[in-house]
Protein backbone atom coordinates (compact mmCIF):
# COMPACT_ATOMS: atom_id res chain seq x y z
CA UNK A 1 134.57 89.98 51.52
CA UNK A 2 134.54 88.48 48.29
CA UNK A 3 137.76 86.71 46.48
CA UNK A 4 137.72 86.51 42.40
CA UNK A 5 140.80 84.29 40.98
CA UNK A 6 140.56 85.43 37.22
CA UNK A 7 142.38 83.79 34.44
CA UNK A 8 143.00 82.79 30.97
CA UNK A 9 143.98 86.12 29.43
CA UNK A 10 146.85 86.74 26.98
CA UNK A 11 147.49 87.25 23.37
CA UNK A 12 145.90 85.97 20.33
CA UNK A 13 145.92 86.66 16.47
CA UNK A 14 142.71 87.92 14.72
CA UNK A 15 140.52 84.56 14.59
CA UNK A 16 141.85 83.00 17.31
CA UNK A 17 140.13 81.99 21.10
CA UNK A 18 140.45 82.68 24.22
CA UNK A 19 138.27 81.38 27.29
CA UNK A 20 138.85 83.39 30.88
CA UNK A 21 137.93 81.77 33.91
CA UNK A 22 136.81 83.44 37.35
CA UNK A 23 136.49 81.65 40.59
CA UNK A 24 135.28 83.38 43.35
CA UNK A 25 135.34 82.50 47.18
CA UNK A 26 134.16 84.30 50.16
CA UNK A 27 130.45 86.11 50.71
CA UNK A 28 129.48 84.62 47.67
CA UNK A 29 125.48 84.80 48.84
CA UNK A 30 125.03 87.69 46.75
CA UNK A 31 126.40 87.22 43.42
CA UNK A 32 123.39 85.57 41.67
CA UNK A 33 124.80 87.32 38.89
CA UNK A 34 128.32 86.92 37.18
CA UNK A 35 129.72 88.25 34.52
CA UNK A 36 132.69 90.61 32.47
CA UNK A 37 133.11 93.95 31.50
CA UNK A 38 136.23 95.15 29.25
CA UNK A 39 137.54 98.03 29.15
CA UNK A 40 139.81 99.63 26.62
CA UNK A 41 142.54 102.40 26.53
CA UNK A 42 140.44 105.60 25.85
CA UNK A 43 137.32 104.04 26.16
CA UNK A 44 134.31 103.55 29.17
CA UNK A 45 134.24 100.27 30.45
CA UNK A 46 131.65 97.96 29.11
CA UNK A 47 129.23 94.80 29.68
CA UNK A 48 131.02 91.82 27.81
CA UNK A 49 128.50 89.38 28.99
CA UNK A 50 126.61 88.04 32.12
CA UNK A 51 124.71 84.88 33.72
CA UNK A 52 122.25 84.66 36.36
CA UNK A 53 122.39 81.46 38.67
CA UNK A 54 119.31 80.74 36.53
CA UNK A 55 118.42 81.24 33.17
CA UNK A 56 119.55 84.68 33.04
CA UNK A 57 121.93 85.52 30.34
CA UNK A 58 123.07 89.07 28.42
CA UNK A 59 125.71 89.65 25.91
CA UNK A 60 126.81 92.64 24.80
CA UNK A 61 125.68 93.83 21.22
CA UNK A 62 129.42 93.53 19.76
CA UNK A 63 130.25 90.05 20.96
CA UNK A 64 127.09 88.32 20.01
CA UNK A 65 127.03 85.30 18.18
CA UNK A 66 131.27 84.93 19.00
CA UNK A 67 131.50 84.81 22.74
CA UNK A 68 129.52 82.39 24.99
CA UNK A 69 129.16 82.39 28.97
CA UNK A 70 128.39 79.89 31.12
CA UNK A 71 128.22 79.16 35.00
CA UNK A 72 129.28 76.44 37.34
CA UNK A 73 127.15 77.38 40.68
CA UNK A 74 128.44 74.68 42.62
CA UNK A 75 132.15 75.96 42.33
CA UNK A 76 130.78 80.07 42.18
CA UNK A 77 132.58 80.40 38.79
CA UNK A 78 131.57 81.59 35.18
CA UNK A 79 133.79 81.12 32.35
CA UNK A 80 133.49 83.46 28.95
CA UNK A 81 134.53 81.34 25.87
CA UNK A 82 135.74 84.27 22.95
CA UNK A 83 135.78 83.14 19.38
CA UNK A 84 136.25 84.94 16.57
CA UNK A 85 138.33 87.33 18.35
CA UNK A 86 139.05 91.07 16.72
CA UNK A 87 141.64 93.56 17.51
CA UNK A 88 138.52 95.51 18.93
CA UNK A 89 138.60 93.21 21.46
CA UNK A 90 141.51 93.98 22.79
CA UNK A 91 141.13 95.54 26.25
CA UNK A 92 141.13 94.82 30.38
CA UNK A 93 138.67 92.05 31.17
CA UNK A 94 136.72 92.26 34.53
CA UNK A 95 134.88 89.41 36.24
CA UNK A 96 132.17 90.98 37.92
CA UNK A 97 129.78 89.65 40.52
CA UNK A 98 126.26 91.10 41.90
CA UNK A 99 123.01 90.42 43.01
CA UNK A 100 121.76 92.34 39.76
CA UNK A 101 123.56 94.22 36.93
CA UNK A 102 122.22 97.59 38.57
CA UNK A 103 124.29 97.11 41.49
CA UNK A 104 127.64 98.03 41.81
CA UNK A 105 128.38 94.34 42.80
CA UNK A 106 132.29 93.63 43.44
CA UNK A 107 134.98 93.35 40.80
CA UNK A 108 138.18 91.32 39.97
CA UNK A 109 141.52 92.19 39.66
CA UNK A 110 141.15 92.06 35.99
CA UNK A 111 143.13 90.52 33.16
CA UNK A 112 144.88 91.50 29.82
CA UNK A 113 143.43 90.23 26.52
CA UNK A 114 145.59 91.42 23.25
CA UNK A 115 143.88 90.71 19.67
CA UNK A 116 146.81 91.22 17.74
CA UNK A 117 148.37 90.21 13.95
């Protein structure tokens, strides 16, 4: 079993930041990989960003350069620092956790982020 404890979501105006947090207790072996997908109304679900225990790091191509991740191993948490935000990026953040991104891996409970004017 594997516990997340997201948070940090809410609403913002265009421009503004946001940084989500997700802790995550339990089997914890296996997620050498952490990370978020979003998912807006109408839309597939997809990779925000993700970190490796290592070096390993992947954004995806429409937050580049305005979100950051970052890991803390020793409590099993990743945080996702959003800058720049757009009304775009408005949608249902995931932390995500996985030995690899091809695995399904396990998923939190999810939390709101509104870009809004």
């Amino acid at each position: 079993q594997v516990h997340f404890v997201e948070s940090g979501g809410g609403s913002v105006q265009p421009g503004g930041s946001l940084r989500l947090s997700c802790e995550v207790s339990g089997n914890t072996f296996s997620l050498y990989v952490m990370g978020w997908y979003r998912q807006a109304p109408g839309k597939q679900r997809e990779l925000v960003a993700a970190a490796s225990s290592g070096t390993y790091i992947k954004y995806g191509d429409s937050v580049k350069g305005r979100f950051s991740i970052s890991r803390d191993n020793a409590r099993n948490a990743a945080y996702l620092q959003m800058n720049s935000l757009e009304p775009e990026d408005t949608a249902v953040y995931y932390c995500w956790g996985g030995p690899n991104l091809a695995h399904p891996g396990y998923w939190g409970q999810g939390t709101q982020v509104t870009v809004s004017s």
